[in-house]
PDB file of N, CA and C in Angstrom:
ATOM      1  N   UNK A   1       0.836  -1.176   0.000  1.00  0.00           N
ATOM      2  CA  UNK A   1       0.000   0.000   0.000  1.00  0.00           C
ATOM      3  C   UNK A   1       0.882   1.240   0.000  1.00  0.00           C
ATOM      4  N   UNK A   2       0.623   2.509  -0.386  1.00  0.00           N
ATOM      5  CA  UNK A   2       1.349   3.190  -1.069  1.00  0.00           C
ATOM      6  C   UNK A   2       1.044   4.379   0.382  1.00  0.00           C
ATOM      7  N   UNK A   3       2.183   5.075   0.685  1.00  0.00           N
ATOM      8  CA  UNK A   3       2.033   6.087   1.904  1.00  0.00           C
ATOM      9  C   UNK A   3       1.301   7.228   1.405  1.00  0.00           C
ATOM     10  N   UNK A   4       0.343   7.620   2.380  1.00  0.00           N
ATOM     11  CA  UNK A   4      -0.544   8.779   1.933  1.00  0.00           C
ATOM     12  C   UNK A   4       0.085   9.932   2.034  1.00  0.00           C
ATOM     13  N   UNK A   5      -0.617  10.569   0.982  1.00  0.00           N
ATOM     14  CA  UNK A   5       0.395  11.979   0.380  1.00  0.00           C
ATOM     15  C   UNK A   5       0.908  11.839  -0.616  1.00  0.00           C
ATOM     16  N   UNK A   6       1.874  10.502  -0.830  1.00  0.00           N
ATOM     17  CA  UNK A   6       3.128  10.568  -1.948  1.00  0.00           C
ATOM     18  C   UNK A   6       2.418  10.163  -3.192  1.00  0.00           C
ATOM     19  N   UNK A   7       2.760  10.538  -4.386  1.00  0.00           N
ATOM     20  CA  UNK A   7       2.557  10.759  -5.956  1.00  0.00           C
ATOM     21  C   UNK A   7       3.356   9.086  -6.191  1.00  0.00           C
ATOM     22  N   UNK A   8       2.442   8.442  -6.838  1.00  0.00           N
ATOM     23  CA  UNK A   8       3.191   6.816  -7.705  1.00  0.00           C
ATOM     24  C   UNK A   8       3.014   7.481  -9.113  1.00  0.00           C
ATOM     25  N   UNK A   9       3.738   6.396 -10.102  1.00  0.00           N
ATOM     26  CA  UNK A   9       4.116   6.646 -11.236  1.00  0.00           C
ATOM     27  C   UNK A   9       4.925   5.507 -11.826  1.00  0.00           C
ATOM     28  N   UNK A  10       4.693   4.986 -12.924  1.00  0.00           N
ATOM     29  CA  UNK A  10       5.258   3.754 -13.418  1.00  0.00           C
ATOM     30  C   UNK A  10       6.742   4.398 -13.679  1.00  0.00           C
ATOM     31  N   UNK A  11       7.639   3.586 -13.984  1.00  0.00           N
ATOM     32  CA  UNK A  11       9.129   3.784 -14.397  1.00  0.00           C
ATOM     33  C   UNK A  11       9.491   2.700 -15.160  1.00  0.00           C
ATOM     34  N   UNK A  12      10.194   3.355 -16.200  1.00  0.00           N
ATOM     35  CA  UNK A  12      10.842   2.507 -17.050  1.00  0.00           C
ATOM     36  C   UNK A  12      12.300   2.728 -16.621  1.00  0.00           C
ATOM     37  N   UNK A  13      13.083   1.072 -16.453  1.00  0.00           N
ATOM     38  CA  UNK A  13      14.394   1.561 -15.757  1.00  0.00           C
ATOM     39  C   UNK A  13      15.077   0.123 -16.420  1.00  0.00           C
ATOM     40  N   UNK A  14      16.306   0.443 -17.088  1.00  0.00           N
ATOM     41  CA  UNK A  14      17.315  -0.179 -17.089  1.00  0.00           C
ATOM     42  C   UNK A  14      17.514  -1.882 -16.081  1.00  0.00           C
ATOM     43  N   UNK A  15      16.840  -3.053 -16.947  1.00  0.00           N
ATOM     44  CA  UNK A  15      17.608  -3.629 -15.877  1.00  0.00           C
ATOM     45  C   UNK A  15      18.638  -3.779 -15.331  1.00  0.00           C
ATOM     46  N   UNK A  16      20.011  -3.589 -15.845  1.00  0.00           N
ATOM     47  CA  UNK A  16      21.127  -3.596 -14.671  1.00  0.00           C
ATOM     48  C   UNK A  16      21.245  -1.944 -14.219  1.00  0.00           C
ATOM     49  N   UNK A  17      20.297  -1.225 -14.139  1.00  0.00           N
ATOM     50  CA  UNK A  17      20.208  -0.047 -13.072  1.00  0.00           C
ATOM     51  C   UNK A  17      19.509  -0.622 -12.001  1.00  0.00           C
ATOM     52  N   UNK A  18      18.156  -1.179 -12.392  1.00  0.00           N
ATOM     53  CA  UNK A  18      17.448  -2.002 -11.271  1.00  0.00           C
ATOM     54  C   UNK A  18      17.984  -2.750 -10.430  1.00  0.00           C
ATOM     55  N   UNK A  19      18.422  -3.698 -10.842  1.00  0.00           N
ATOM     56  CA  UNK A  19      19.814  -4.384  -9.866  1.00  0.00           C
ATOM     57  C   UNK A  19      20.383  -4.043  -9.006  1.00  0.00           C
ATOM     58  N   UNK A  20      20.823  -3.352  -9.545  1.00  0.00           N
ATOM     59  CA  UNK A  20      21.970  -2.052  -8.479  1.00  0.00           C
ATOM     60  C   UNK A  20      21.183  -1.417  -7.457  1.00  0.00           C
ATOM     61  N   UNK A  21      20.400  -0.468  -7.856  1.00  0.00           N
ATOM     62  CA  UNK A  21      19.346   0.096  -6.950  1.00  0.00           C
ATOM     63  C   UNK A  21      18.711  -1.396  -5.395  1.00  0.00           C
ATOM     64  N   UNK A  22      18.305  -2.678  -6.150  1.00  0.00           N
ATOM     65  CA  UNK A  22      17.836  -3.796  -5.127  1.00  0.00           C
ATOM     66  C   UNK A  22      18.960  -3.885  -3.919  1.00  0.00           C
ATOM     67  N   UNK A  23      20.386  -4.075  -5.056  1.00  0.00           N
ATOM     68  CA  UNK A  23      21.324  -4.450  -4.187  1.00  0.00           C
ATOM     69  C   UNK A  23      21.521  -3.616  -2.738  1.00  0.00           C
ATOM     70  N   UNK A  24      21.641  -2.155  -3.468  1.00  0.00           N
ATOM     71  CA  UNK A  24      21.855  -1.012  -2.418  1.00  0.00           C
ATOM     72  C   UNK A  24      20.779  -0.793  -1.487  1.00  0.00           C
ATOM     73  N   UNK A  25      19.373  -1.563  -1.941  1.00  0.00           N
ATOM     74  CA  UNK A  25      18.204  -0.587  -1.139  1.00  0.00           C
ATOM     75  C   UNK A  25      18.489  -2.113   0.083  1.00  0.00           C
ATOM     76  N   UNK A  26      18.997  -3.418  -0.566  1.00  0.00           N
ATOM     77  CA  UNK A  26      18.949  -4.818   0.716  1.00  0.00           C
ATOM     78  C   UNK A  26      19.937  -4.088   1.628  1.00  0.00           C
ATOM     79  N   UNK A  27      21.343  -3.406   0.894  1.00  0.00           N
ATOM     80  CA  UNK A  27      22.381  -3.594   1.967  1.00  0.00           C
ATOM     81  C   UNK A  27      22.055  -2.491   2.933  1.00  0.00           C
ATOM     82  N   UNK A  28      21.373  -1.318   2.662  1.00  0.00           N
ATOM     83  CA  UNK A  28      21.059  -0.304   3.604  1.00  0.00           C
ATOM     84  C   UNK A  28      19.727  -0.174   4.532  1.00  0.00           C
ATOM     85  N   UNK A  29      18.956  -1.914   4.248  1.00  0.00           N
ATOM     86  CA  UNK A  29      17.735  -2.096   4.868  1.00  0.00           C
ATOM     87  C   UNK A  29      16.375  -1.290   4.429  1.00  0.00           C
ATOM     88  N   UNK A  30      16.770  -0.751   3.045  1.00  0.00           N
ATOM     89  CA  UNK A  30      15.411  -0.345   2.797  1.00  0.00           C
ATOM     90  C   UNK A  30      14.800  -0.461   1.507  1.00  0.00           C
ATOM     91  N   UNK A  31      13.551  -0.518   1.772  1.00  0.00           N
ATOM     92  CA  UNK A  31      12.582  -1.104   0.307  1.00  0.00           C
ATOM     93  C   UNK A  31      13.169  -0.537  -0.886  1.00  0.00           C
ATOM     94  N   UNK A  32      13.139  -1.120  -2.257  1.00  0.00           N
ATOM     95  CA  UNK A  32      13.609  -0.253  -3.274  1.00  0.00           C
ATOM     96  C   UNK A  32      12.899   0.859  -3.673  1.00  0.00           C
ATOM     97  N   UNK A  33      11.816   1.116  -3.243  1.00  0.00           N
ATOM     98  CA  UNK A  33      11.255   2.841  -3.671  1.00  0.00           C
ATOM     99  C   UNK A  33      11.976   3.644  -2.525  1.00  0.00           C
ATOM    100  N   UNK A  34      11.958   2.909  -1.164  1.00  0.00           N
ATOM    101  CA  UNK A  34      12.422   4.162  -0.301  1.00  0.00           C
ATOM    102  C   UNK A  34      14.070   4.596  -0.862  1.00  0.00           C
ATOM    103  N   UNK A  35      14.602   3.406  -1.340  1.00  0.00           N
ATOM    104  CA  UNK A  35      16.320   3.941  -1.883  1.00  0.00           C
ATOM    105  C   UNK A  35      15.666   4.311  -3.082  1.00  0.00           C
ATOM    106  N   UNK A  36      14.972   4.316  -3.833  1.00  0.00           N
ATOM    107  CA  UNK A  36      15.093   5.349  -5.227  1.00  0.00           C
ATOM    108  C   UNK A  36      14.557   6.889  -4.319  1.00  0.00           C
ATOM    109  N   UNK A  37      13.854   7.020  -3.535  1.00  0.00           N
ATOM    110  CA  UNK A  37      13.477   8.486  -3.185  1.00  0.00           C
ATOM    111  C   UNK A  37      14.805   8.920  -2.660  1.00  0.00           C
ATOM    112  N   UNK A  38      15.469   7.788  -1.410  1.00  0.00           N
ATOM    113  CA  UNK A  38      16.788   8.724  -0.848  1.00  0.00           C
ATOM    114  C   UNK A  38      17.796   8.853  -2.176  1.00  0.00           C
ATOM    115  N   UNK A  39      18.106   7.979  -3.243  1.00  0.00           N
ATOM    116  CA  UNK A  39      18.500   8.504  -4.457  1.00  0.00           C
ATOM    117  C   UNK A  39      18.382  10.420  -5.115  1.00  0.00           C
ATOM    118  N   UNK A  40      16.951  10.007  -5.560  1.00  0.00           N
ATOM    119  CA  UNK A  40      16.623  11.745  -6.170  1.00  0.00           C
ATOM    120  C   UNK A  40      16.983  12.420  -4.720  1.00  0.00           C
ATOM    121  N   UNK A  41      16.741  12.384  -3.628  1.00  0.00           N
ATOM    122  CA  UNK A  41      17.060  13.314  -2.182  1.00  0.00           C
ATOM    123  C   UNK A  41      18.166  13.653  -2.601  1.00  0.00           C
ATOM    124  N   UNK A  42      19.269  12.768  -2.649  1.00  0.00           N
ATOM    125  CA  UNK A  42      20.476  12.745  -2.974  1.00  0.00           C
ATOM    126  C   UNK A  42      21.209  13.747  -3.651  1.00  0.00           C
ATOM    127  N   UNK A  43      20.559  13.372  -4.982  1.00  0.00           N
ATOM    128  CA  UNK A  43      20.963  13.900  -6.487  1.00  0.00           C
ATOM    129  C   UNK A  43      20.341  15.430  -5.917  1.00  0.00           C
ATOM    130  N   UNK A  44      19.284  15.748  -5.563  1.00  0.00           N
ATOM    131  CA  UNK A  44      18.946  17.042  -5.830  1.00  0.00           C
ATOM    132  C   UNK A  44      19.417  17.586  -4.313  1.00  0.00           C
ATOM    133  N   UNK A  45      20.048  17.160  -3.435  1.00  0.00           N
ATOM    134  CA  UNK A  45      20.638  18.018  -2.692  1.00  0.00           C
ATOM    135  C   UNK A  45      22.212  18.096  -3.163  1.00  0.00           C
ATOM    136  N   UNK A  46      23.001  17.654  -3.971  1.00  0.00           N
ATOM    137  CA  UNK A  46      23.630  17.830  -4.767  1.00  0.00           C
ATOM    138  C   UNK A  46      23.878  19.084  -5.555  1.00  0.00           C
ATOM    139  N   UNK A  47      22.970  19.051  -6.261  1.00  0.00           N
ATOM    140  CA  UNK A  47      22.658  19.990  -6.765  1.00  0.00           C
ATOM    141  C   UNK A  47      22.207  21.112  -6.070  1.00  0.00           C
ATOM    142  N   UNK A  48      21.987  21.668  -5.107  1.00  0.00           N
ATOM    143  CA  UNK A  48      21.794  22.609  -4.398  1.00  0.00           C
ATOM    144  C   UNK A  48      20.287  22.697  -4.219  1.00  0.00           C
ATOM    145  N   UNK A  49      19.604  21.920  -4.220  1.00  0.00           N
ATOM    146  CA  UNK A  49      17.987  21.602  -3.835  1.00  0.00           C
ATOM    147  C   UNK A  49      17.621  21.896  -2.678  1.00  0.00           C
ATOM    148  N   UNK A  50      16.967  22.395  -1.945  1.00  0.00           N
ATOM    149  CA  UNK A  50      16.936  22.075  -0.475  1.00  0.00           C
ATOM    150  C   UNK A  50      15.082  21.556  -0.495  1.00  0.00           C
ATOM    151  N   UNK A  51      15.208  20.397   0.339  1.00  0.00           N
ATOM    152  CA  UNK A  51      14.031  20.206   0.444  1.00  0.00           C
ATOM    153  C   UNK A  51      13.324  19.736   1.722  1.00  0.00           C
ATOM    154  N   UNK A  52      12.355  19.362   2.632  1.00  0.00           N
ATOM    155  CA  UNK A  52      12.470  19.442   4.069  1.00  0.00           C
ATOM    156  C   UNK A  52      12.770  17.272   4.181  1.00  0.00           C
ATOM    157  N   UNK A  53      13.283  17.622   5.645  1.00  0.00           N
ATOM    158  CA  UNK A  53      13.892  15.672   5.669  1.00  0.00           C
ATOM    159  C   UNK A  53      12.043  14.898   5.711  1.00  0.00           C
ATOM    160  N   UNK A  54      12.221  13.896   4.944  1.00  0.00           N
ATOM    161  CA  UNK A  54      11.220  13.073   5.045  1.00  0.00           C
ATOM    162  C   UNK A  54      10.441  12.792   6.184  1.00  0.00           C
ATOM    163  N   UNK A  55       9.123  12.577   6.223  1.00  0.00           N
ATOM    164  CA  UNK A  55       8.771  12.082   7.752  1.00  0.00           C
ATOM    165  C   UNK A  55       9.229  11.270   7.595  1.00  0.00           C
ATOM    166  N   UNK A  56       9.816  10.567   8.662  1.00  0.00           N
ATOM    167  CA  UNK A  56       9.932   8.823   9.357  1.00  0.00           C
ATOM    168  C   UNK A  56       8.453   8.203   9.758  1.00  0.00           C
ATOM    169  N   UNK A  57       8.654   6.819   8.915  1.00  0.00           N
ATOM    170  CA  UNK A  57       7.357   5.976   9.129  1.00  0.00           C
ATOM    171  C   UNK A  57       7.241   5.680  10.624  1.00  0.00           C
ATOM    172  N   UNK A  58       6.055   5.283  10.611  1.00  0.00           N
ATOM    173  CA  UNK A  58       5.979   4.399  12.341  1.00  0.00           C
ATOM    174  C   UNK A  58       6.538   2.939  12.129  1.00  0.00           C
ATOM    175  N   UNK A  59       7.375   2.588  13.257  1.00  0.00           N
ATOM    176  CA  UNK A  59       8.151   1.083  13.052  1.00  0.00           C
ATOM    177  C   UNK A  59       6.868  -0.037  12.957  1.00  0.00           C
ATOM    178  N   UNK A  60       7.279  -0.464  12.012  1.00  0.00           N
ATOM    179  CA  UNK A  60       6.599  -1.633  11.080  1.00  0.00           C
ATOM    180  C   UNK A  60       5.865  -0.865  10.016  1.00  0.00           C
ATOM    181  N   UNK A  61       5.612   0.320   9.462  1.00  0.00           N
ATOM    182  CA  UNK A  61       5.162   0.433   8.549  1.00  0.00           C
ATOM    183  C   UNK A  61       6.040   0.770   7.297  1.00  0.00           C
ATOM    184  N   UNK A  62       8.014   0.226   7.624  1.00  0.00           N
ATOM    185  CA  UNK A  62       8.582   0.307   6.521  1.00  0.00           C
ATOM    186  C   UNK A  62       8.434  -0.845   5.317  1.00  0.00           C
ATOM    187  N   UNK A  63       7.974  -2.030   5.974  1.00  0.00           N
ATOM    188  CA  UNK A  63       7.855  -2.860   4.951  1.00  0.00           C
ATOM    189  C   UNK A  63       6.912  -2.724   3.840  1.00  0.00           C
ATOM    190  N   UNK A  64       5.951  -1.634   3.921  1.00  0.00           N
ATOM    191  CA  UNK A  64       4.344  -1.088   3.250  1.00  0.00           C
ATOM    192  C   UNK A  64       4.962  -0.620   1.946  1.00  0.00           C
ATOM    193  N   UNK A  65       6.323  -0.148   1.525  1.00  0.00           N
ATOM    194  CA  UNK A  65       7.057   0.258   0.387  1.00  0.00           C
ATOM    195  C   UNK A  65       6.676  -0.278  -0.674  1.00  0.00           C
TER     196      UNK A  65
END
């Protein structure tokens, strides 16, 4: 089930980008949408983005990704 508030959207992605992304979202314990969002977070604070820090889920509702 998808967290209320946030915008879904299909993606077309590279399978060996996908890969990569699984690998990184297992080794850092989090679902692969939550590592594609800390991804763009990433990239666009990089870039000089500022945007406010994510809420934090309530424990057990990270697996809902």
């Amino acid at each position: 089930m998808a967290s209320p508030g946030k915008k879904h959207f299909p993606l077309r992605i590279d399978p060996a980008v996908w890969a990569e992304i699984e690998r990184l979202a297992a080794q850092d314990l989090r679902s692969v949408n939550a590592q594609v969002e800390f991804l763009l977070r990433e990239a666009l604070a990089r870039r000089g983005r500022k945007l406010p820090q994510p809420v934090p889920l309530p424990p057990g509702d990270a697996a809902s990704d």
